[in-house]
PDB file of N, CA and C in Angstrom:
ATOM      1  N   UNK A   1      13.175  -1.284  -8.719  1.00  0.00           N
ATOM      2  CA  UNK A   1      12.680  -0.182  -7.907  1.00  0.00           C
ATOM      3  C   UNK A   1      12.272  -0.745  -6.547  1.00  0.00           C
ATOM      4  N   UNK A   2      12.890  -0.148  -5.499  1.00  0.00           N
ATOM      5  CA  UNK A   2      12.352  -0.511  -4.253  1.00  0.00           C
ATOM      6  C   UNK A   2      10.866   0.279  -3.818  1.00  0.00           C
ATOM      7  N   UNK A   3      10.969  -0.624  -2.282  1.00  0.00           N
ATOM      8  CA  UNK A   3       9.347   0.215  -1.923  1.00  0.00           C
ATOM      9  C   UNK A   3       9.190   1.569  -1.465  1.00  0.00           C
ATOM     10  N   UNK A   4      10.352   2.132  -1.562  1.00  0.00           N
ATOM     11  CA  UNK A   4      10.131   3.891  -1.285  1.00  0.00           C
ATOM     12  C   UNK A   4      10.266   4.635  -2.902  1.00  0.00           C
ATOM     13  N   UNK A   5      10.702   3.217  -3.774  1.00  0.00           N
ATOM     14  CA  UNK A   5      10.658   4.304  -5.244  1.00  0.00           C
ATOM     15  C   UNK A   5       9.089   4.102  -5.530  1.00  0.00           C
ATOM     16  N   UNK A   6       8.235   2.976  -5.736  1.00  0.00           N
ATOM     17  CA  UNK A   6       7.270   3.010  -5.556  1.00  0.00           C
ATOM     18  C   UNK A   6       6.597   3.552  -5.088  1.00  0.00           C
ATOM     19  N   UNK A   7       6.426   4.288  -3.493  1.00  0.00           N
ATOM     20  CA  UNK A   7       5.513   5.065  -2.736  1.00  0.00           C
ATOM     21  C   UNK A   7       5.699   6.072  -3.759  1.00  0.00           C
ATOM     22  N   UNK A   8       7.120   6.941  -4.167  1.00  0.00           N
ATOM     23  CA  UNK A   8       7.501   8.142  -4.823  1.00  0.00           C
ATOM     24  C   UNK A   8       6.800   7.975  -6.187  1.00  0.00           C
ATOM     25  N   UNK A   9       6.954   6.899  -7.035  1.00  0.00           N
ATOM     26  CA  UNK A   9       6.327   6.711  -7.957  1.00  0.00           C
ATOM     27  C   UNK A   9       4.754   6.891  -8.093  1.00  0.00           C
ATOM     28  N   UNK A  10       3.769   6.709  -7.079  1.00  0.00           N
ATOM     29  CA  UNK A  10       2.331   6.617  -6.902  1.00  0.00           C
ATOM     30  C   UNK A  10       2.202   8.034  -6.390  1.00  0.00           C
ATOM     31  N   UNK A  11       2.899   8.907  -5.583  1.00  0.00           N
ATOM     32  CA  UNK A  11       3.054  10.089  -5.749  1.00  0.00           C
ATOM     33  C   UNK A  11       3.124  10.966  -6.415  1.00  0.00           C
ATOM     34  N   UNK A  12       3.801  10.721  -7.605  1.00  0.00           N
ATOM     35  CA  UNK A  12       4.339  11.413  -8.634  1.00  0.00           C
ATOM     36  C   UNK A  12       2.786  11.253  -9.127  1.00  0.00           C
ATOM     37  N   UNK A  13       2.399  12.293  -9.095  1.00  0.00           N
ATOM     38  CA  UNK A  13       0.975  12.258 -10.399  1.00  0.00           C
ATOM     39  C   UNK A  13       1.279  13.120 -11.545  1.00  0.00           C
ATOM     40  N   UNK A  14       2.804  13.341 -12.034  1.00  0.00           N
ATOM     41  CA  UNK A  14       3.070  14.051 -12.924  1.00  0.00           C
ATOM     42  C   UNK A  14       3.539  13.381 -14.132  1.00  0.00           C
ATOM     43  N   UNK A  15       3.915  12.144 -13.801  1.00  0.00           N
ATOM     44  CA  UNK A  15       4.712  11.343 -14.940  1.00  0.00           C
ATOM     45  C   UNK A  15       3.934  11.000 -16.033  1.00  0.00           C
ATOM     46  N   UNK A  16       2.425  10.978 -15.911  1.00  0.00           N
ATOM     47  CA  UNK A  16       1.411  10.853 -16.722  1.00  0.00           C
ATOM     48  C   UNK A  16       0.775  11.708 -17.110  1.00  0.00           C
ATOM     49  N   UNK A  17       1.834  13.009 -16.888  1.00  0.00           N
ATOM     50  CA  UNK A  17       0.583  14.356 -16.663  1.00  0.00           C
ATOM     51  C   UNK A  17      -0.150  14.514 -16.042  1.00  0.00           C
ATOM     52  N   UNK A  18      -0.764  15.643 -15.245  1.00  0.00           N
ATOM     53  CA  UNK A  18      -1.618  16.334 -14.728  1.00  0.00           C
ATOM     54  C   UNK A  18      -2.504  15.231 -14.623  1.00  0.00           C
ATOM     55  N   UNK A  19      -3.848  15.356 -13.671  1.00  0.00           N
ATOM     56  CA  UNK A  19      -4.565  14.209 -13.465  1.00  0.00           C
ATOM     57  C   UNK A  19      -6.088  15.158 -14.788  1.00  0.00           C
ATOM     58  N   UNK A  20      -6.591  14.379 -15.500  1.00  0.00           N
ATOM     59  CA  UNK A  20      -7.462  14.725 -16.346  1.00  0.00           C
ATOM     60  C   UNK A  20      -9.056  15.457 -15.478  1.00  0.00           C
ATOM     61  N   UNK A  21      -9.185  15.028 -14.792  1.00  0.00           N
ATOM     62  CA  UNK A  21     -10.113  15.487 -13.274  1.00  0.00           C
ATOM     63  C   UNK A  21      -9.926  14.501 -12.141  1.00  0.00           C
ATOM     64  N   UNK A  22     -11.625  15.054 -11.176  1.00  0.00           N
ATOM     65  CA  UNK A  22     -11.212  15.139  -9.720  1.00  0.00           C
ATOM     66  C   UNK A  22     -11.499  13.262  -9.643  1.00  0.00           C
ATOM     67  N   UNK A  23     -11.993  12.950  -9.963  1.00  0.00           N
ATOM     68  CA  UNK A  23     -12.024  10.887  -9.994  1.00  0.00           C
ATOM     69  C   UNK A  23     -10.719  10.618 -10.306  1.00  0.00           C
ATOM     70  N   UNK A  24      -9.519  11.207 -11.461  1.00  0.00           N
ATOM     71  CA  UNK A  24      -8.385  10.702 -11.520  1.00  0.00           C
ATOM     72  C   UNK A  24      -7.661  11.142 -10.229  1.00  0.00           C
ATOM     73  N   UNK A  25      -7.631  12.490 -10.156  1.00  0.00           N
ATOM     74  CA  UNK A  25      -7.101  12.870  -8.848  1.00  0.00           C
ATOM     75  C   UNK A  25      -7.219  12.352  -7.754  1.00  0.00           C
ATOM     76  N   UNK A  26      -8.003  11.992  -7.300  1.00  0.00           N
ATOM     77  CA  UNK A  26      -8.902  10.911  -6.299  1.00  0.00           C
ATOM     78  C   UNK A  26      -8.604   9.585  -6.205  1.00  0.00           C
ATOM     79  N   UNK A  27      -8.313   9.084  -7.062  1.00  0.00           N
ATOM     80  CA  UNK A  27      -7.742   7.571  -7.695  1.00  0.00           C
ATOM     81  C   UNK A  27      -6.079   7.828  -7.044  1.00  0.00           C
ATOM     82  N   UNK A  28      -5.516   9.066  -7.771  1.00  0.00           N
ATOM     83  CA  UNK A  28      -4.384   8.427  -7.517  1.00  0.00           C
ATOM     84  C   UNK A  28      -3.788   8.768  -6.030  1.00  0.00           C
ATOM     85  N   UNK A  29      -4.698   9.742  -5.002  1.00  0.00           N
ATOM     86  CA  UNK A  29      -4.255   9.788  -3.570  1.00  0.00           C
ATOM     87  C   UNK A  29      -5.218   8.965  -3.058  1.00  0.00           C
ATOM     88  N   UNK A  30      -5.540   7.882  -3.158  1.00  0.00           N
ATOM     89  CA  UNK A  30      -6.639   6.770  -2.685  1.00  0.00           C
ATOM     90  C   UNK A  30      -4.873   6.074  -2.678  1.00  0.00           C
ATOM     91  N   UNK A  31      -4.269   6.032  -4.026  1.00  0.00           N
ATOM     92  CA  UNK A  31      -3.017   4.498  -4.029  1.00  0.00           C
ATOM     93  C   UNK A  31      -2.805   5.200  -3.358  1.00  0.00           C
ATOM     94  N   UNK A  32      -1.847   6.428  -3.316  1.00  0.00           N
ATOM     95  CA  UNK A  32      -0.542   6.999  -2.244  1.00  0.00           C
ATOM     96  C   UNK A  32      -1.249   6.641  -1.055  1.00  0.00           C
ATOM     97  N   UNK A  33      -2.135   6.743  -0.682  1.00  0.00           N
ATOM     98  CA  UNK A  33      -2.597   6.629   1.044  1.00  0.00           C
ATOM     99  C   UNK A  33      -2.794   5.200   1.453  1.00  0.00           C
ATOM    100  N   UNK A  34      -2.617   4.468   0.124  1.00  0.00           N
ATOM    101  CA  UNK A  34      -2.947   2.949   0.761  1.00  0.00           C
ATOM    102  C   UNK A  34      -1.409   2.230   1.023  1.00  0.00           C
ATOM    103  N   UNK A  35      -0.608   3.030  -0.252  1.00  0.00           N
ATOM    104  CA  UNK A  35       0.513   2.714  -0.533  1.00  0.00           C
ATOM    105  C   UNK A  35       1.291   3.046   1.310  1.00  0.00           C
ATOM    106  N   UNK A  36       1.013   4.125   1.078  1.00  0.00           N
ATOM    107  CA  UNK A  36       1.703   4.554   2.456  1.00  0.00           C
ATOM    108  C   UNK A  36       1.354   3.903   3.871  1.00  0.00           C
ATOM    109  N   UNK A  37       0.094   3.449   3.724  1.00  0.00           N
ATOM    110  CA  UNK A  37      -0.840   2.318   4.897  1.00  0.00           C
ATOM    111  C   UNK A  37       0.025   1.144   4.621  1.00  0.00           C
ATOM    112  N   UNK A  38       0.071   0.395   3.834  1.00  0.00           N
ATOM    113  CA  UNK A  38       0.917  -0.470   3.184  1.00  0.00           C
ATOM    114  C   UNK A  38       2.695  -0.700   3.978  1.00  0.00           C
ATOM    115  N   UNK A  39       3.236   0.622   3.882  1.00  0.00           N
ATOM    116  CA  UNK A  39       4.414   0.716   4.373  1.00  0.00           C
ATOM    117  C   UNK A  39       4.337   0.368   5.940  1.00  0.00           C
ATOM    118  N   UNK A  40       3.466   0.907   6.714  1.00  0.00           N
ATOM    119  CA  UNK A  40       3.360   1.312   8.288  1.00  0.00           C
ATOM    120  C   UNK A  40       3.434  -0.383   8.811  1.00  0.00           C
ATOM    121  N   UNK A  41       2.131  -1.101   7.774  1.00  0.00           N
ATOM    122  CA  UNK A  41       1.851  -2.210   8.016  1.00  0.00           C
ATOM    123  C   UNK A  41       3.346  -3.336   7.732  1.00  0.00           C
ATOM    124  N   UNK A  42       3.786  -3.012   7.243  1.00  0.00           N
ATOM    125  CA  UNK A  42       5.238  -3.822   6.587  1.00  0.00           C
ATOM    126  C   UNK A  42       6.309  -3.586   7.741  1.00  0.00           C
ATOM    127  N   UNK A  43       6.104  -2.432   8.119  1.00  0.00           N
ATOM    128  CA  UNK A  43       7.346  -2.161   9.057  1.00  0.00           C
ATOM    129  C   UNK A  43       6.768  -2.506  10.550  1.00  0.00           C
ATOM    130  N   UNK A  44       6.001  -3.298  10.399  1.00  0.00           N
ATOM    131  CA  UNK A  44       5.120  -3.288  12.038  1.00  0.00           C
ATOM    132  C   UNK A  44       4.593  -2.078  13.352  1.00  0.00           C
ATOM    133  N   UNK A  45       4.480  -0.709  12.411  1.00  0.00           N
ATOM    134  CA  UNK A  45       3.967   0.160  13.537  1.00  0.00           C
ATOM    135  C   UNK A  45       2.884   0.420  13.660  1.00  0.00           C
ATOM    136  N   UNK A  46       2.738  -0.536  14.900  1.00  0.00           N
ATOM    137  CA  UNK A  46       1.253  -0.749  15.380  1.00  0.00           C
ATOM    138  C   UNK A  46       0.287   0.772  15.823  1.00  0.00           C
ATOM    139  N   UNK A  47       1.059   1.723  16.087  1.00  0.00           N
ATOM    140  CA  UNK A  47       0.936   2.843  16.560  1.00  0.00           C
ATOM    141  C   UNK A  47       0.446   3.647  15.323  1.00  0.00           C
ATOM    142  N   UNK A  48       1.118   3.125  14.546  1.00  0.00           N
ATOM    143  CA  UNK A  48       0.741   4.462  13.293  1.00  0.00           C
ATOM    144  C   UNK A  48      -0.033   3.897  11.948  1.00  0.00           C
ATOM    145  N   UNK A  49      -0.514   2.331  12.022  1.00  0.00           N
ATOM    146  CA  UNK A  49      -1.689   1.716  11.773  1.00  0.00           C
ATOM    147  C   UNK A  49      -2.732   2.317  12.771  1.00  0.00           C
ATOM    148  N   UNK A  50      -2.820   1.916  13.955  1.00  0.00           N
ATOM    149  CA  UNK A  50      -3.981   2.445  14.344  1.00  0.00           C
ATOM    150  C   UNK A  50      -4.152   3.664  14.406  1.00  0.00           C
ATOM    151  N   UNK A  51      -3.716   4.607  14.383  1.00  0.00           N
ATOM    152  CA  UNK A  51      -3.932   6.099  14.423  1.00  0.00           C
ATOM    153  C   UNK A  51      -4.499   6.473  12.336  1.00  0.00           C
ATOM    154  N   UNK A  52      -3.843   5.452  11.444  1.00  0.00           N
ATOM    155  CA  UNK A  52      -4.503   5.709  10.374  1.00  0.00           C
ATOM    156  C   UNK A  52      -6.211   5.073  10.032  1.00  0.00           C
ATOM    157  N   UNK A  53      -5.684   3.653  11.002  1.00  0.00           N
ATOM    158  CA  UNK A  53      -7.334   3.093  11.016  1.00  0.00           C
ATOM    159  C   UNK A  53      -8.634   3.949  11.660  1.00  0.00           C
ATOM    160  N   UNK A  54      -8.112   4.916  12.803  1.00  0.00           N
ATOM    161  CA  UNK A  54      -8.763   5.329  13.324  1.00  0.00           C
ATOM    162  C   UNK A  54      -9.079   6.902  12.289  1.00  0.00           C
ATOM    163  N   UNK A  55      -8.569   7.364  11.397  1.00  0.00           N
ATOM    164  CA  UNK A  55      -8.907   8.453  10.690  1.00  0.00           C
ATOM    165  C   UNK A  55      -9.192   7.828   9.309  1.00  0.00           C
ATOM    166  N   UNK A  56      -9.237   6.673   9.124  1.00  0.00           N
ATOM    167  CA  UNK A  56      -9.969   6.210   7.777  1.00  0.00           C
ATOM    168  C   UNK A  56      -9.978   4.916   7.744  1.00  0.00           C
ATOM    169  N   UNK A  57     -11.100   4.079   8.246  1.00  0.00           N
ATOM    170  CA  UNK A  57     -11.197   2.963   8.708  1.00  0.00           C
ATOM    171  C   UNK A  57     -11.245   1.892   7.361  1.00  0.00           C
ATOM    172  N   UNK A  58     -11.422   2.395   6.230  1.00  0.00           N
ATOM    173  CA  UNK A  58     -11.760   1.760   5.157  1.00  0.00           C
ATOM    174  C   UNK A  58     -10.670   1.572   4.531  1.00  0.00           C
ATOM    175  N   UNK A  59      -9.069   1.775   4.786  1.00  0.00           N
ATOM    176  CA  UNK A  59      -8.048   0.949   5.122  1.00  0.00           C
ATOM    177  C   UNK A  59      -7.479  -0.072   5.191  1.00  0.00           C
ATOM    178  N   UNK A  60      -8.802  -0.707   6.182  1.00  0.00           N
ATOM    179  CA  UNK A  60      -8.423  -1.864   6.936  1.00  0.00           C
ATOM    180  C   UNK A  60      -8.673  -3.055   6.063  1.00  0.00           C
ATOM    181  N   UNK A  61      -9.721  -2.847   5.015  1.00  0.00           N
ATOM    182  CA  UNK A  61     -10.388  -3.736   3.684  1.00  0.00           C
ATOM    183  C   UNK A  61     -10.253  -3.140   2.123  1.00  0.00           C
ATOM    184  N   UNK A  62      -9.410  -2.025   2.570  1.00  0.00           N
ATOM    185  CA  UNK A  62      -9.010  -1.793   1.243  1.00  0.00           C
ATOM    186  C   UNK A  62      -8.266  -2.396   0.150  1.00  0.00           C
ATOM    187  N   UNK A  63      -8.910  -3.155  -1.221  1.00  0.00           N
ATOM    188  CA  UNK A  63      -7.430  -3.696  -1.858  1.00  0.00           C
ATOM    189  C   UNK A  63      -6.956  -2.544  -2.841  1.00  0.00           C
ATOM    190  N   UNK A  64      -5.681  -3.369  -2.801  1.00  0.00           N
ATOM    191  CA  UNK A  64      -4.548  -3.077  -3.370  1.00  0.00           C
ATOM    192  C   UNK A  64      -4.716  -2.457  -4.864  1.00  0.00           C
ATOM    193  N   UNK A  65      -4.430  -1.168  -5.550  1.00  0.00           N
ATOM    194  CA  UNK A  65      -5.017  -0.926  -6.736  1.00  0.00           C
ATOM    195  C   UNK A  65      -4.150  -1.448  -8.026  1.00  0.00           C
ATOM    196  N   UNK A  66      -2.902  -1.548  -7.309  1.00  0.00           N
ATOM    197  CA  UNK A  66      -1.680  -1.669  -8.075  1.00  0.00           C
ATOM    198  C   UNK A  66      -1.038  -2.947  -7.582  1.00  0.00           C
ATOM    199  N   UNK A  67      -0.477  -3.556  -8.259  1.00  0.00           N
ATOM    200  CA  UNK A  67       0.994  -4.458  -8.146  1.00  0.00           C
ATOM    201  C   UNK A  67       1.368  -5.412  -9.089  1.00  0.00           C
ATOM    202  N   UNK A  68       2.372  -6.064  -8.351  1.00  0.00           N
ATOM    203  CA  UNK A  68       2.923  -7.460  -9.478  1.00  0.00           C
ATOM    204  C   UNK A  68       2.202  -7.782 -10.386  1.00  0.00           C
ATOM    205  N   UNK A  69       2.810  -7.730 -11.664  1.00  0.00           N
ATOM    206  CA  UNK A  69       2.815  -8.378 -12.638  1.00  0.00           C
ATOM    207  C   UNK A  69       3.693  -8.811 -13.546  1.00  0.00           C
ATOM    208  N   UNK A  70       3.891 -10.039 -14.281  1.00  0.00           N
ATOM    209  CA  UNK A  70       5.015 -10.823 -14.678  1.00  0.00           C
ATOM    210  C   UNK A  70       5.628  -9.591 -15.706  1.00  0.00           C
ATOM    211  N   UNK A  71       4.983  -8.849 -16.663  1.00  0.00           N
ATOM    212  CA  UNK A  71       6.206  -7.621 -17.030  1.00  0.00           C
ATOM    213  C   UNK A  71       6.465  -6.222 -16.122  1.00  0.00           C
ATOM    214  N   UNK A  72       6.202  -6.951 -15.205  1.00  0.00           N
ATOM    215  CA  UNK A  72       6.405  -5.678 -13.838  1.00  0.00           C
ATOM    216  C   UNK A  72       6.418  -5.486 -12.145  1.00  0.00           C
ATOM    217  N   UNK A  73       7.339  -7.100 -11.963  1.00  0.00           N
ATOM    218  CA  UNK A  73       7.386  -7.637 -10.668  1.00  0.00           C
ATOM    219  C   UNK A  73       8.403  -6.508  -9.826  1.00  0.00           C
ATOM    220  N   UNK A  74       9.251  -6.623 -10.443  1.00  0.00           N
ATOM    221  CA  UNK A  74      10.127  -5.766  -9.125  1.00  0.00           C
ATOM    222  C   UNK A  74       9.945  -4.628  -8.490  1.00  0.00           C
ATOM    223  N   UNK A  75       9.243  -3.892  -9.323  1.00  0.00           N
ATOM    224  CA  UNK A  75       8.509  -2.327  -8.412  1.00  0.00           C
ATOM    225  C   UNK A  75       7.889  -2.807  -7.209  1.00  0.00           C
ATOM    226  N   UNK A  76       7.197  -4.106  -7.108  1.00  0.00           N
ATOM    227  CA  UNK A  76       6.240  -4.002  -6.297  1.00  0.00           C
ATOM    228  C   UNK A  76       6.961  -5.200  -5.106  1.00  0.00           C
ATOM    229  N   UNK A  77       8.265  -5.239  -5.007  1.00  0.00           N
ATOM    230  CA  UNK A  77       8.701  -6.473  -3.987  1.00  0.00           C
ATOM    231  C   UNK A  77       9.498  -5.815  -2.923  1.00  0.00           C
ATOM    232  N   UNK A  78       8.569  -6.186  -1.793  1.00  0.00           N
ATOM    233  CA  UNK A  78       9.264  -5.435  -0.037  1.00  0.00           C
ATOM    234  C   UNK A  78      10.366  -6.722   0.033  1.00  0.00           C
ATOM    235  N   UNK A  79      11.421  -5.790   0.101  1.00  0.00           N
ATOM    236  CA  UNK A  79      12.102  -6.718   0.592  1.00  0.00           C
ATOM    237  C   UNK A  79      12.305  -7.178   1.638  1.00  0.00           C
ATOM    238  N   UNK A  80      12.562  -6.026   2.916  1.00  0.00           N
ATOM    239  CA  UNK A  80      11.716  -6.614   4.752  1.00  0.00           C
ATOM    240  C   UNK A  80      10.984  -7.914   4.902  1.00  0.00           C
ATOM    241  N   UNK A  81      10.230  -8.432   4.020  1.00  0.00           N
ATOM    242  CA  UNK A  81       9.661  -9.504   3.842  1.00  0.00           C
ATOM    243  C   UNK A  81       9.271 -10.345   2.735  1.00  0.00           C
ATOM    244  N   UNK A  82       9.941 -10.135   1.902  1.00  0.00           N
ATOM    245  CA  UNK A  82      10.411 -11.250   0.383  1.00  0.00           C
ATOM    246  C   UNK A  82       8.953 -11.272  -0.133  1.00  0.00           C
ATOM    247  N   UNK A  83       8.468 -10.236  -0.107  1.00  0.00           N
ATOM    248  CA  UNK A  83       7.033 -10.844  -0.778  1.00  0.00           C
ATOM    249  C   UNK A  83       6.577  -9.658  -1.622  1.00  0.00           C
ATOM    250  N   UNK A  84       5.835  -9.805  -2.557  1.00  0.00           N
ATOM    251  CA  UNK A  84       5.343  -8.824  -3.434  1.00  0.00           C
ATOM    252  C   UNK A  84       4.153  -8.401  -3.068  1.00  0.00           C
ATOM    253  N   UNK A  85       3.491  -7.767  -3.688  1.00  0.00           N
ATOM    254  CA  UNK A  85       2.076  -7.052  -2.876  1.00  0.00           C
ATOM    255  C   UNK A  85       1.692  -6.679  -4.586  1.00  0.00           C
ATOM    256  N   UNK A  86       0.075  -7.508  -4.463  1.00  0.00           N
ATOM    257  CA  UNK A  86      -0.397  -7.812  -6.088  1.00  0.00           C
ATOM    258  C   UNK A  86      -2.186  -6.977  -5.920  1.00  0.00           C
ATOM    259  N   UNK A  87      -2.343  -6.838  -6.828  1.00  0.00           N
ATOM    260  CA  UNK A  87      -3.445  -5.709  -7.220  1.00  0.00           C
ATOM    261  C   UNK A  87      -4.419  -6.856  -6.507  1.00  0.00           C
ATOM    262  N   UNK A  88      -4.795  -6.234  -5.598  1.00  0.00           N
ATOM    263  CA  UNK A  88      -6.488  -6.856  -4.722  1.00  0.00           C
ATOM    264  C   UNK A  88      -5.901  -7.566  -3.371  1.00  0.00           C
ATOM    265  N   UNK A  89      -4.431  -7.272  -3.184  1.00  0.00           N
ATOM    266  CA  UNK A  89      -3.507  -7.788  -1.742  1.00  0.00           C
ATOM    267  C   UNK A  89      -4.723  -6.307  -0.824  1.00  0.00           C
ATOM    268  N   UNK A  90      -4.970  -6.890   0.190  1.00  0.00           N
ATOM    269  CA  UNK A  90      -5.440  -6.118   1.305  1.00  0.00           C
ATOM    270  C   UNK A  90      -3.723  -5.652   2.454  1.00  0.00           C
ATOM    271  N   UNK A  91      -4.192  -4.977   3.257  1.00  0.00           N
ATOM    272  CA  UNK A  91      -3.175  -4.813   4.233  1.00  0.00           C
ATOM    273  C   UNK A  91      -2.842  -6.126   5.035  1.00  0.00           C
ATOM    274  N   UNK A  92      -4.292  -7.153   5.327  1.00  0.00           N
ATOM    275  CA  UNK A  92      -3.937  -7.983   5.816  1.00  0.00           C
ATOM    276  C   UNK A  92      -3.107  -9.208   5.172  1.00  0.00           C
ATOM    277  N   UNK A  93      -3.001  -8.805   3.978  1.00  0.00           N
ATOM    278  CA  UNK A  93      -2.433  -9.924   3.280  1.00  0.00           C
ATOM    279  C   UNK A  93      -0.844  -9.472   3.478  1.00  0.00           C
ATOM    280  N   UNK A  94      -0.333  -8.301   3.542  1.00  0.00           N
ATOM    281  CA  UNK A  94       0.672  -7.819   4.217  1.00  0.00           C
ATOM    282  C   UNK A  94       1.491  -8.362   4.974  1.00  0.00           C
ATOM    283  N   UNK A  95       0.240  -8.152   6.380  1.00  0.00           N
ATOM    284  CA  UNK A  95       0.492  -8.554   7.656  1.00  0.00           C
ATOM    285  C   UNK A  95       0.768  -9.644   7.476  1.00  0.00           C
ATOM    286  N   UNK A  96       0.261 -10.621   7.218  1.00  0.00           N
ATOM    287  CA  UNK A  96       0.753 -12.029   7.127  1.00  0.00           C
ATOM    288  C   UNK A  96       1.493 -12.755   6.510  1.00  0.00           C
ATOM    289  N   UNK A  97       1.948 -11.566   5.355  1.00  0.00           N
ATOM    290  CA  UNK A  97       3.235 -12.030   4.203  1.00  0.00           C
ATOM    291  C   UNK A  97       4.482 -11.875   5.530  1.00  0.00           C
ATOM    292  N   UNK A  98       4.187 -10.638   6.306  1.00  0.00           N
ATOM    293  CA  UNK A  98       5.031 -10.468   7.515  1.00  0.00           C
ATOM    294  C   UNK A  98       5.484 -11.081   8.658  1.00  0.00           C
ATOM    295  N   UNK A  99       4.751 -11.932   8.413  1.00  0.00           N
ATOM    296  CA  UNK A  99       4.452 -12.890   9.859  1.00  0.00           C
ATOM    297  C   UNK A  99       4.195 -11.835  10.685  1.00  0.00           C
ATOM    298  N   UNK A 100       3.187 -10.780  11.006  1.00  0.00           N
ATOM    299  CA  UNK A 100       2.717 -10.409  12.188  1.00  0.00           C
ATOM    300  C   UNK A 100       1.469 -10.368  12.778  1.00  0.00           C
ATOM    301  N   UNK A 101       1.776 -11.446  13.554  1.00  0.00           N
ATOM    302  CA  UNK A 101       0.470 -11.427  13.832  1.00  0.00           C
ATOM    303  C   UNK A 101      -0.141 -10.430  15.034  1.00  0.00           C
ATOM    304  N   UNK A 102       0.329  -9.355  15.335  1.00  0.00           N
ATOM    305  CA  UNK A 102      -0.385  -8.815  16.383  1.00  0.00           C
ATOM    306  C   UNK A 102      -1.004  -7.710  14.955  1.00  0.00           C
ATOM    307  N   UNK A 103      -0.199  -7.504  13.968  1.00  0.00           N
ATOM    308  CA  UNK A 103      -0.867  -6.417  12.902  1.00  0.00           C
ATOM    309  C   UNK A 103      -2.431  -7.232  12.576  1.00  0.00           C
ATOM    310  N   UNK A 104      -2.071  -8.357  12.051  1.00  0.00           N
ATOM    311  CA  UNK A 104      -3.087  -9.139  11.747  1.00  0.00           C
ATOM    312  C   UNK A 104      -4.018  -8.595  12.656  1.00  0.00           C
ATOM    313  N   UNK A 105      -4.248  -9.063  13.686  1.00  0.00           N
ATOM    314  CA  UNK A 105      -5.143  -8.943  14.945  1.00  0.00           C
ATOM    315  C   UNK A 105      -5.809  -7.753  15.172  1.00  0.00           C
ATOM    316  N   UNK A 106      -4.884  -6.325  14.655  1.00  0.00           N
ATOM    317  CA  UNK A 106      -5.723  -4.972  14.636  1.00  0.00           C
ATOM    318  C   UNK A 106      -6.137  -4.806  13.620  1.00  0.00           C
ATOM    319  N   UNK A 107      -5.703  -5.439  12.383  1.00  0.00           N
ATOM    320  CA  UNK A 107      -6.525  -5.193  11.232  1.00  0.00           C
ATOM    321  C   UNK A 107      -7.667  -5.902  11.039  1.00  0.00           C
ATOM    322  N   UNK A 108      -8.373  -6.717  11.738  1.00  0.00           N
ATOM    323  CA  UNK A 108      -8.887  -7.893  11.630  1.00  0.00           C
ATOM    324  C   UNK A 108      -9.827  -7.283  12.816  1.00  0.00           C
TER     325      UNK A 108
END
C-alpha cells in the first residue's frame, strides 16, 4: 500500500465500523490530519505546512499515532524518500528523512 492508500485507509473510519464515540472519533481525525500534515511535509510545501501550522500549531510536535511495524512495514513506506514513518516519528523526523532542511527550520 502506498502513501495515498494509507491517507485513504486512516480516512476510512468505516472498515472497523462506525467509531464507538466522540474520543474514537476524535482519535481517528487527529491520524487523518496528521497523516495529511505528514504528506505536505514529504512533498516539501512550505506554503501549505505553514498555513496548517498556523491553524493548529500542535502539528508541529505531534507524534505519529500509527506506523511501521515488522508484520506491517509497507503501508507505512514514502517512497519520495525511502523511508518509513514509525508510531512516535514527529513531522520533523519527516523532514529530515527528506533531507529538507528549510522544512526542518519551520518546523523547528
Amino acid at each position: 500500500m502506498n502513501h495515498d492508500a494509507l491517507i485513504d485507509f486512516a480516512l476510512d473510519t468505516n472498515l472497523a465500523g462506525p467509531p464507538q464515540n466522540l474520543d474514537e472519533r476524535s482519535n481517528s481525525m487527529e491520524k487523518s490530519s496528521f497523516l495529511g500534515f505528514i504528506r505536505l511535509v514529504i512533498d516539501g510545501d512550505l506554503d501549505g505546512v505553514s498555513r496548517r501550522l498556523r491553524s493548529d500549531p500542535a502539528l508541529a510536535t505531534m507524534a505519529s499515532p500509527i506506523g511501521a511495524t515488522r508484520q506491517d512495514a509497507a503501508d507505512y513506506f514514502f517512497t519520495e524518500i525511502s523511508h518509513y514513518i514509525y508510531a512516535g516519528d514527529t513531522a520533523l523526523h519527516m523532514a529530515a528523512a527528506a533531507f529538507s532542511r528549510s522544512m526542518a527550520g519551520l518546523l523547528v
